[in-house]
Protein backbone atom coordinates (compact mmCIF):
# COMPACT_ATOMS: atom_id res chain seq x y z
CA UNK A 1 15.55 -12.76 -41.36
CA UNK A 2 16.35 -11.79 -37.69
CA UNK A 3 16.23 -8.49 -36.58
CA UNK A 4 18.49 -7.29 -34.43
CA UNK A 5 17.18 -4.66 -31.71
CA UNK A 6 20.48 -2.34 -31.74
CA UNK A 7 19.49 -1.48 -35.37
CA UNK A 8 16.12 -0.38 -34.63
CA UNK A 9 14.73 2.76 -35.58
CA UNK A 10 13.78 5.80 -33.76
CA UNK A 11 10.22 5.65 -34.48
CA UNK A 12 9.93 1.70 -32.90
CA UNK A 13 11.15 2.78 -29.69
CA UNK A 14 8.60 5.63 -29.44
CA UNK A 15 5.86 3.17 -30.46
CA UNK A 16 6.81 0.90 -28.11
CA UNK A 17 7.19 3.86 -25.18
CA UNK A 18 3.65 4.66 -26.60
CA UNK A 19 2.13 1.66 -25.69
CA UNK A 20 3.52 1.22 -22.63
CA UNK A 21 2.29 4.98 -21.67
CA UNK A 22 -1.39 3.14 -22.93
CA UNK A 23 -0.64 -0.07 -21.25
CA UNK A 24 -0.06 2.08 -17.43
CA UNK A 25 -2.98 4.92 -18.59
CA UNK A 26 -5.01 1.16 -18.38
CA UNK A 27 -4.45 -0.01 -15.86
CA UNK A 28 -5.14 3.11 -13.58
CA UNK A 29 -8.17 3.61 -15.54
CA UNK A 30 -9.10 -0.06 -14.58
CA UNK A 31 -7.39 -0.09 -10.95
CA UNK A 32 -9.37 3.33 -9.71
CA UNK A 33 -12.61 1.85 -10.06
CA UNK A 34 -12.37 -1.37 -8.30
CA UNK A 35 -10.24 0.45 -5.54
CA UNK A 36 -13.28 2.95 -5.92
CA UNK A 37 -16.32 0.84 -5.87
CA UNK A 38 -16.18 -1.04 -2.38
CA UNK A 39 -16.46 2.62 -0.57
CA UNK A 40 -19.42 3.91 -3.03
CA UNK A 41 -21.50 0.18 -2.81
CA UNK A 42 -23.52 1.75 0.37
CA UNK A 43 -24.37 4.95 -1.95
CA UNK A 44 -25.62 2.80 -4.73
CA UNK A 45 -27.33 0.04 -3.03
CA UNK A 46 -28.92 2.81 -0.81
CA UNK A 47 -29.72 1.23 3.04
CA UNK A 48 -32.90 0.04 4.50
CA UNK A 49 -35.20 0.55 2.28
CA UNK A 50 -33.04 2.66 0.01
CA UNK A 51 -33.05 5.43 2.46
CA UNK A 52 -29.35 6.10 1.76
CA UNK A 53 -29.52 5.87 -1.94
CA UNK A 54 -27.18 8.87 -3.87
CA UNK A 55 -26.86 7.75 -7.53
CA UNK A 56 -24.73 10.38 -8.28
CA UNK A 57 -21.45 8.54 -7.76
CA UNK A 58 -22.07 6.73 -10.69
CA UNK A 59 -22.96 9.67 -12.92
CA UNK A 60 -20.72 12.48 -11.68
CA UNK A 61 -17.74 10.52 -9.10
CA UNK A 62 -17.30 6.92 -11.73
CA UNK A 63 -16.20 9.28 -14.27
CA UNK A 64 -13.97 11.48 -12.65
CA UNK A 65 -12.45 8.51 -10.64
CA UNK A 66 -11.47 6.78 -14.25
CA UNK A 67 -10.26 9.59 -15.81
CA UNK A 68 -8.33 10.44 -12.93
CA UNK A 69 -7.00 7.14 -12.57
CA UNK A 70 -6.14 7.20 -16.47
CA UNK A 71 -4.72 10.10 -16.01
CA UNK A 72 -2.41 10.06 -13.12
CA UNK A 73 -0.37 7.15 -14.34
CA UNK A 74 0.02 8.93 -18.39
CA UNK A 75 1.27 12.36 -17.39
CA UNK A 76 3.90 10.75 -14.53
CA UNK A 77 4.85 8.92 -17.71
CA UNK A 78 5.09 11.63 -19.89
CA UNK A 79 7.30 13.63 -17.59
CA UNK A 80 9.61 11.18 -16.35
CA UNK A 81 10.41 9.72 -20.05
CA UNK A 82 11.15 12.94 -21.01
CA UNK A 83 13.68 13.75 -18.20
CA UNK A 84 15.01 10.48 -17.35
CA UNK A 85 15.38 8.47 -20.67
CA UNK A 86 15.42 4.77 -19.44
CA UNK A 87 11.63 3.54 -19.48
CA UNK A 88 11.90 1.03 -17.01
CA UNK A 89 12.43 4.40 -14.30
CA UNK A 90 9.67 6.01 -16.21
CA UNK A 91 7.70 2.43 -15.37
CA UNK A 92 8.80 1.96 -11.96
CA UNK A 93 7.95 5.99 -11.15
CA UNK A 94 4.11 6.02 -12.59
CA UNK A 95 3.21 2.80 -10.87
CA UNK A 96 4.48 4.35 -7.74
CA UNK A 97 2.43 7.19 -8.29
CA UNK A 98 -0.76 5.40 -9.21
CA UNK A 99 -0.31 3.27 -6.14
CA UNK A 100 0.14 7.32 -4.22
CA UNK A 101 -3.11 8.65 -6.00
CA UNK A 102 -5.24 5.57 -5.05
CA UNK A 103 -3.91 5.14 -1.56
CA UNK A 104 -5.33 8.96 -1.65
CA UNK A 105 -8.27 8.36 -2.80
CA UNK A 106 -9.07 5.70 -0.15
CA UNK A 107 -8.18 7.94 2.64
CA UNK A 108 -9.68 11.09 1.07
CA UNK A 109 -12.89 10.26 -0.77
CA UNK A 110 -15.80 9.31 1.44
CA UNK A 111 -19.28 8.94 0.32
CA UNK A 112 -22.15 10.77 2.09
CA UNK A 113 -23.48 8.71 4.62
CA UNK A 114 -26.44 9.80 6.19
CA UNK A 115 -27.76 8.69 9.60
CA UNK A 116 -29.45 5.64 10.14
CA UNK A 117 -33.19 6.73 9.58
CA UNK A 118 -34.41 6.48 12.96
CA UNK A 119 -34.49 2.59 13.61
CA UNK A 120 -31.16 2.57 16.03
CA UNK A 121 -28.36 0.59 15.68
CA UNK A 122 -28.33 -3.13 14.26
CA UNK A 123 -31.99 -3.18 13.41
């Protein structure tokens, strides 16, 4: 038996806005972290000799960078479903936003770099 989708009920179409509210709450959560990690690599790897080593990105900044990321995307989707009810706009406005917030975090979040320890430049 074929279905057909003008006779489907209410509660499919919120599952399906559901998981498409998941699907972009995903993909930030997966997207802030690799936009994330290039900039933190010299905090984690630390520099000569670990002198620049601050492993407190990855317990205090990795976790507020995913959830942010997560997030951002879900509650631009939330609000725009509810005010404009075609998904696609709801879509089309959270990526947009996602691509905002991590565009902002590369131009606003900068590890602390501290100076070279005393050897000059290009030991």
């Amino acid at each position: 038996m074929v279905e057909n989708t003008a006779e489907r009920s209410p509660g499919t179409s919120q599952k399906i806005e559901g998981g498409a509210g998941c699907l972009l709450a995903g993909l930030g959560a997966a997207a802030a972290p690799l936009v994330w990690a290039p900039r933190a690599a010299i905090s984690v790897r630390g520099g000569f000799e670990n002198h620049a080593r601050d492993l407190s990105v990855l317990f205090i900044d990795l976790p507020l960078i995913v959830l942010g990321g997560a997030l951002v995307p879900l509650l631009t989707w939330v609000l725009v479903t509810r005010s404009v009810h075609r998904p696609w706009v709801a879509a089309l406005v959270a990526l947009a936003t996602l691509a905002l917030a991590l565009w902002g975090l590369t131009e606003w979040w900068t590890p602390r770099r501290t100076p070279n320890p005393g050897y000059g430049d290009g030991v």
